[in-house]
C-alpha atoms as a PDB file:
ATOM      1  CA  UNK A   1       0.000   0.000   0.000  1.00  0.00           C
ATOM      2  CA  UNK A   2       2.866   1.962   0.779  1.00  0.00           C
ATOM      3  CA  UNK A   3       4.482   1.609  -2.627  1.00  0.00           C
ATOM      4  CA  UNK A   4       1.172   2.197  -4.483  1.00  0.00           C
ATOM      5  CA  UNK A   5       0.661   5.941  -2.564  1.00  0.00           C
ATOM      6  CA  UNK A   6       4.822   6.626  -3.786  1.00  0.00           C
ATOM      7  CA  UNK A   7       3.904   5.466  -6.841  1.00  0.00           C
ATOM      8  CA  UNK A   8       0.839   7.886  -7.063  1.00  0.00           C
ATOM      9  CA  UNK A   9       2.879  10.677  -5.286  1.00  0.00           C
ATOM     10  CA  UNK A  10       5.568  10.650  -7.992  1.00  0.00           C
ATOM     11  CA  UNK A  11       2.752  10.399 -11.019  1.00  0.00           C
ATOM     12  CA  UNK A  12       0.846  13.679  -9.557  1.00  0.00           C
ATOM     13  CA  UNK A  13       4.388  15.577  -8.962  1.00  0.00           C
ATOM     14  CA  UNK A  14       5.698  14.915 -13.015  1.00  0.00           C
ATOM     15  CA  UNK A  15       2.060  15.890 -14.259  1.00  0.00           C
ATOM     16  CA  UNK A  16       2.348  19.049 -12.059  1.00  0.00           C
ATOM     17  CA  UNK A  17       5.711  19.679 -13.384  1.00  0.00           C
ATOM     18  CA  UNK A  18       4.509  19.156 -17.188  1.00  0.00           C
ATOM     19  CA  UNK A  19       1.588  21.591 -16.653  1.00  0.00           C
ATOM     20  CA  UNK A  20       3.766  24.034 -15.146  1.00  0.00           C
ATOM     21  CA  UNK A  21       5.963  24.335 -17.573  1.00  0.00           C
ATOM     22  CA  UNK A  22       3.373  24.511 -20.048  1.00  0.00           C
ATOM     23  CA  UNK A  23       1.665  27.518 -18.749  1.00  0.00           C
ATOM     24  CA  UNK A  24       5.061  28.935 -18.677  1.00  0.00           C
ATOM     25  CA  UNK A  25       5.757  28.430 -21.909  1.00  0.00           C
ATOM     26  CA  UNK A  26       2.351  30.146 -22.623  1.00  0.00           C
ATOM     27  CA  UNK A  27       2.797  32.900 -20.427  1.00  0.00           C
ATOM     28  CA  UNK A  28       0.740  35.593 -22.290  1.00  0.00           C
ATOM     29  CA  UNK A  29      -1.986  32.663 -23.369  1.00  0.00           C
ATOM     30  CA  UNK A  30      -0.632  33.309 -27.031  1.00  0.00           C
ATOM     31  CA  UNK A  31      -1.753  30.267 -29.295  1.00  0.00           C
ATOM     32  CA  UNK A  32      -1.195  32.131 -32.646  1.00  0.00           C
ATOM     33  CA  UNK A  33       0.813  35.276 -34.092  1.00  0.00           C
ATOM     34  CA  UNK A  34       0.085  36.316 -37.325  1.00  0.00           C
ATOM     35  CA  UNK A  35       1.860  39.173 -39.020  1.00  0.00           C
ATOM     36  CA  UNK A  36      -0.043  40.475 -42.238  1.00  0.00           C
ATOM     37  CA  UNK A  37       0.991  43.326 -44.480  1.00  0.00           C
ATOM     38  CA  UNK A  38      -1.123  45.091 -47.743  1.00  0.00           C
ATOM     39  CA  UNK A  39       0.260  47.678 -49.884  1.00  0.00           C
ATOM     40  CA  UNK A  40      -2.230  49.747 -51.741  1.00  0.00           C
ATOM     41  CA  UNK A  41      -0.847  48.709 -54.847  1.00  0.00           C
ATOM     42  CA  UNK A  42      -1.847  45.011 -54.236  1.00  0.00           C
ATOM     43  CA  UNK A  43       0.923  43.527 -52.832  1.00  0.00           C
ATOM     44  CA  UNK A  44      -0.012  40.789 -49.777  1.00  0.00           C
ATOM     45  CA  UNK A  45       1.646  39.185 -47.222  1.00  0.00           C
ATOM     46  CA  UNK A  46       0.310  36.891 -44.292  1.00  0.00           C
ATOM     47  CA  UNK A  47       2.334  34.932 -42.237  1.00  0.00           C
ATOM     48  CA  UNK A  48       0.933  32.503 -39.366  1.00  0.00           C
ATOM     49  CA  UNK A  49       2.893  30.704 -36.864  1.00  0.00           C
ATOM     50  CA  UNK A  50       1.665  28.145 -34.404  1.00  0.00           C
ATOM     51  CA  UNK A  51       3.528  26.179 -32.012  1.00  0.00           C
ATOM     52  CA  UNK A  52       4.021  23.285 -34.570  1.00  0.00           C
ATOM     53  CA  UNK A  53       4.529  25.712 -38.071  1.00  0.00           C
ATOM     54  CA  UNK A  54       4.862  28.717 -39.767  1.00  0.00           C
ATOM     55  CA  UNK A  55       2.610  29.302 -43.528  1.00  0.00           C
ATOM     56  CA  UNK A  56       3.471  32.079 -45.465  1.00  0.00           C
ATOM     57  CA  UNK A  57       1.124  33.556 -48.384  1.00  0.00           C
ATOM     58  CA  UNK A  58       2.327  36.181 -50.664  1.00  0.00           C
ATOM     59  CA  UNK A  59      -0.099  37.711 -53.012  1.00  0.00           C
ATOM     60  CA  UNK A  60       0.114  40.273 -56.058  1.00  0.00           C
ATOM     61  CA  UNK A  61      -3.618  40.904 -56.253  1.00  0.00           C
ATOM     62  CA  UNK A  62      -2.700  42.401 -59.824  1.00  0.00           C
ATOM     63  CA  UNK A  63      -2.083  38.928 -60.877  1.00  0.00           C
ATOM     64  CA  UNK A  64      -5.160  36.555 -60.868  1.00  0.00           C
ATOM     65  CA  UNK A  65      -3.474  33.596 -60.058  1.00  0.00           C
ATOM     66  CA  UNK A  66       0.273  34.895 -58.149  1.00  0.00           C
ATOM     67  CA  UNK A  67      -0.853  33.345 -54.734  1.00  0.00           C
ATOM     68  CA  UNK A  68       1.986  31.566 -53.220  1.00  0.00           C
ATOM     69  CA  UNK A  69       1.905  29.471 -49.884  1.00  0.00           C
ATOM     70  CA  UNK A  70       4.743  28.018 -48.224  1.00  0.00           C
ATOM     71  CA  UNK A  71       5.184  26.432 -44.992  1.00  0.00           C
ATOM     72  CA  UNK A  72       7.544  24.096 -42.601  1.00  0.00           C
ATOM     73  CA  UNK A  73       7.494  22.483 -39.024  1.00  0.00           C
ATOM     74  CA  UNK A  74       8.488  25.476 -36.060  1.00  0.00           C
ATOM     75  CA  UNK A  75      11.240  24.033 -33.791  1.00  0.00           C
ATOM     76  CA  UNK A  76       9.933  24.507 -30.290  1.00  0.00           C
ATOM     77  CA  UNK A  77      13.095  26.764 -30.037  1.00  0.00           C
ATOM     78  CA  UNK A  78      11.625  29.096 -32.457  1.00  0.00           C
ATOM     79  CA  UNK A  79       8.416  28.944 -30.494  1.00  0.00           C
ATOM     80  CA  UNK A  80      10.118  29.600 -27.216  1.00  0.00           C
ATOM     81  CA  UNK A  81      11.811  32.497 -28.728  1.00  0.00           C
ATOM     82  CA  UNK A  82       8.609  33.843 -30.343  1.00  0.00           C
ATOM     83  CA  UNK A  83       6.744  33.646 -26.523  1.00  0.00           C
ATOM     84  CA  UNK A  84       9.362  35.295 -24.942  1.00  0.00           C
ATOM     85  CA  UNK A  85       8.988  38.296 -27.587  1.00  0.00           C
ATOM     86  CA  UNK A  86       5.034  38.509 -26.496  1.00  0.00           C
ATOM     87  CA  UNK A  87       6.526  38.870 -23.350  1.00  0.00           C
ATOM     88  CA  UNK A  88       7.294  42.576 -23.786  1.00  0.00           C
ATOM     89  CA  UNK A  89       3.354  43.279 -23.769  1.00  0.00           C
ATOM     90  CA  UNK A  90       0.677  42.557 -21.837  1.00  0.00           C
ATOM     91  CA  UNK A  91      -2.500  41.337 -24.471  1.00  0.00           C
ATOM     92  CA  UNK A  92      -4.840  43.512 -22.486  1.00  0.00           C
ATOM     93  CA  UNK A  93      -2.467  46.785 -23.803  1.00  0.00           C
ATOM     94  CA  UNK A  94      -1.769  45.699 -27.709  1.00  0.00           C
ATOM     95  CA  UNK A  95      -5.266  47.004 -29.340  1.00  0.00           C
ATOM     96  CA  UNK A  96      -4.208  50.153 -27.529  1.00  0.00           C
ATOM     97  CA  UNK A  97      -0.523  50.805 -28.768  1.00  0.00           C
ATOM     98  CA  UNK A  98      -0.139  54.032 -31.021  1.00  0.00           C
ATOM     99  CA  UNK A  99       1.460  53.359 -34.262  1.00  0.00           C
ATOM    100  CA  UNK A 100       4.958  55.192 -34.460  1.00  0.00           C
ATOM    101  CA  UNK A 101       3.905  56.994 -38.214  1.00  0.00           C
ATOM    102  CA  UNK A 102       0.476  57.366 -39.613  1.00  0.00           C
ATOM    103  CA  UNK A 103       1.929  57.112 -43.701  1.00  0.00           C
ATOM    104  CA  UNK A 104       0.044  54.272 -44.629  1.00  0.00           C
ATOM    105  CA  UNK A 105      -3.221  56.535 -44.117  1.00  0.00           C
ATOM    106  CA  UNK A 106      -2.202  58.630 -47.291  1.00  0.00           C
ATOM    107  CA  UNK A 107      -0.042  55.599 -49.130  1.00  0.00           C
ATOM    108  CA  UNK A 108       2.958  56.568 -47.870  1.00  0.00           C
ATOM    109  CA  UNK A 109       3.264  53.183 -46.303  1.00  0.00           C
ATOM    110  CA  UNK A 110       2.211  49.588 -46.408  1.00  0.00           C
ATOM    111  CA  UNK A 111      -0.412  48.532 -43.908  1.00  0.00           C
ATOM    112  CA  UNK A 112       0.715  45.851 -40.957  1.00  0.00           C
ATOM    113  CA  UNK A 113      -0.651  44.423 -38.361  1.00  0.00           C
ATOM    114  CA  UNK A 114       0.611  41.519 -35.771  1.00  0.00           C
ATOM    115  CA  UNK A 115      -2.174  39.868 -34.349  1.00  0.00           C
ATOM    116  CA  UNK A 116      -1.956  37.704 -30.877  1.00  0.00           C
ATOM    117  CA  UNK A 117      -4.826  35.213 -30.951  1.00  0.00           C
ATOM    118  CA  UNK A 118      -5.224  33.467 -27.390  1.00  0.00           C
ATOM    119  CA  UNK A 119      -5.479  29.659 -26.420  1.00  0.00           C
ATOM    120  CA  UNK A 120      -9.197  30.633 -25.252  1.00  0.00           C
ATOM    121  CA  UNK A 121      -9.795  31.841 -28.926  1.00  0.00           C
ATOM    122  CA  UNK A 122     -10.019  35.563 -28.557  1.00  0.00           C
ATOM    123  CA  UNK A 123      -7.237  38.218 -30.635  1.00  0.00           C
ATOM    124  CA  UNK A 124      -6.142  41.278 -30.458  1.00  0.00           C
ATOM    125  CA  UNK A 125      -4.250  43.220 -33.057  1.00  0.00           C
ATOM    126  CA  UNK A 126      -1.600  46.609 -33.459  1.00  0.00           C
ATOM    127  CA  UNK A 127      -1.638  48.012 -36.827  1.00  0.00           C
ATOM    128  CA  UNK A 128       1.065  49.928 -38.156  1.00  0.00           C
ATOM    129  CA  UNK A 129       3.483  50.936 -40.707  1.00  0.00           C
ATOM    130  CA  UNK A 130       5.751  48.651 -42.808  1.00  0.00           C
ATOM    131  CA  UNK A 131       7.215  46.562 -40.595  1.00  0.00           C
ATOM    132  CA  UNK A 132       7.631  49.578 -37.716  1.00  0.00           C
ATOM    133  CA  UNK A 133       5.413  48.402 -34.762  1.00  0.00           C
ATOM    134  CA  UNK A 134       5.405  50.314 -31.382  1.00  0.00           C
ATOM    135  CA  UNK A 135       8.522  49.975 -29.404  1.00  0.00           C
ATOM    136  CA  UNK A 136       6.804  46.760 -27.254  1.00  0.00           C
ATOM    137  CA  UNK A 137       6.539  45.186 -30.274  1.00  0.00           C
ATOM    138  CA  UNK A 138       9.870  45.553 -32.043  1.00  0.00           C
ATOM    139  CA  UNK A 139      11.676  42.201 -30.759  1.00  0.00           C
ATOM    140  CA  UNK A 140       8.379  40.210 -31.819  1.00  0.00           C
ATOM    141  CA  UNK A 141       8.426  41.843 -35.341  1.00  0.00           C
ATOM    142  CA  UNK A 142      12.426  41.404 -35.281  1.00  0.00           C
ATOM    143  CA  UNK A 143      11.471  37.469 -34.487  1.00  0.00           C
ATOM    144  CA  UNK A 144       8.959  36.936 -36.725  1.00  0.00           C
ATOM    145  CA  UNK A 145      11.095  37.844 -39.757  1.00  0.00           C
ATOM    146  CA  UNK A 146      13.587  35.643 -38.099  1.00  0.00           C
ATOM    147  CA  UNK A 147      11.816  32.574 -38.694  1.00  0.00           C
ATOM    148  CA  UNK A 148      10.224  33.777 -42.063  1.00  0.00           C
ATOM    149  CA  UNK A 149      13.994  33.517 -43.284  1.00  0.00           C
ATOM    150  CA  UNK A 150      14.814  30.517 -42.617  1.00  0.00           C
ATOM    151  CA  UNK A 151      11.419  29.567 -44.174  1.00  0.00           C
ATOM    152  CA  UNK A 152      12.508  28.529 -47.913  1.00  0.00           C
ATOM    153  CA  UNK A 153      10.013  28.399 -50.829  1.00  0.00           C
ATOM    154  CA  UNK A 154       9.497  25.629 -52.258  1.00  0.00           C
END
């Protein structure tokens, strides 16, 4: 009886562990970051990671069928270094960061946005110009093009 309570000790401790280290792995609740960008000339770029990939569509809406979608697997050291860039933000502030430059409003710039989406489904978003997010949300941008590099086309 003894043996059996260690034995169910040990079993509650390592799934306590696991879970821990999951929610700090998910510190912000982040389940998704996409980073989407749209020129007024019809240029468009979306790129989606996820724990387990990263898909990246290019689009020259010009051209009826220039639609291009590439992908590959995320290392979970990619991922790790993608939550720790959330990390500079709370989600509650992102829909309320001011965009450093306002040029996209007159086509001086294209228009970004990085949206967080949550593991309990809900997003929030921080548009922008180019690729020129607010200061909280430089090293994300700086890590998301990061990983889109060493994202070949196929």
């Amino acid at each position: 009886l003894f043996t059996m309570n260690l034995k169910s000790l040990f079993f509650i401790a390592t799934l306590f562990f696991s879970a821990s280290c999951m929610v700090a792995q998910h510190k912000n609740g982040v389940a998704v970051v996409e980073f989407s960008t749209l020129s007024m000339r019809g240029y468009a770029e979306k790129i989606r990671i996820t724990s387990d990939s990263v898909w990246i569509t290019m689009e020259e809406r010009r051209e009826a069928s220039s639609s291009k979608t590439h992908g590959r697997k995320l290392t979970s050291q990619e991922w790790s270094q993608l939550m720790k860039a959330t990390e500079t933000v709370s989600i509650a502030e992102v829909p309320a960061l001011k965009s450093p430059t306002m040029a996209r409003a007159f086509d001086g710039a294209m228009h970004s946005s990085i949206t967080l989406q949550t593991i309990h489904g809900t997003g929030v978003s921080h548009s922008f110009d180019n690729e020129n997010p607010h200061e909280k949300l430089q090293l994300l941008m700086k890590t998301i093009r990061e990983i889109v590099q060493n994202t070949p086309e196929r």
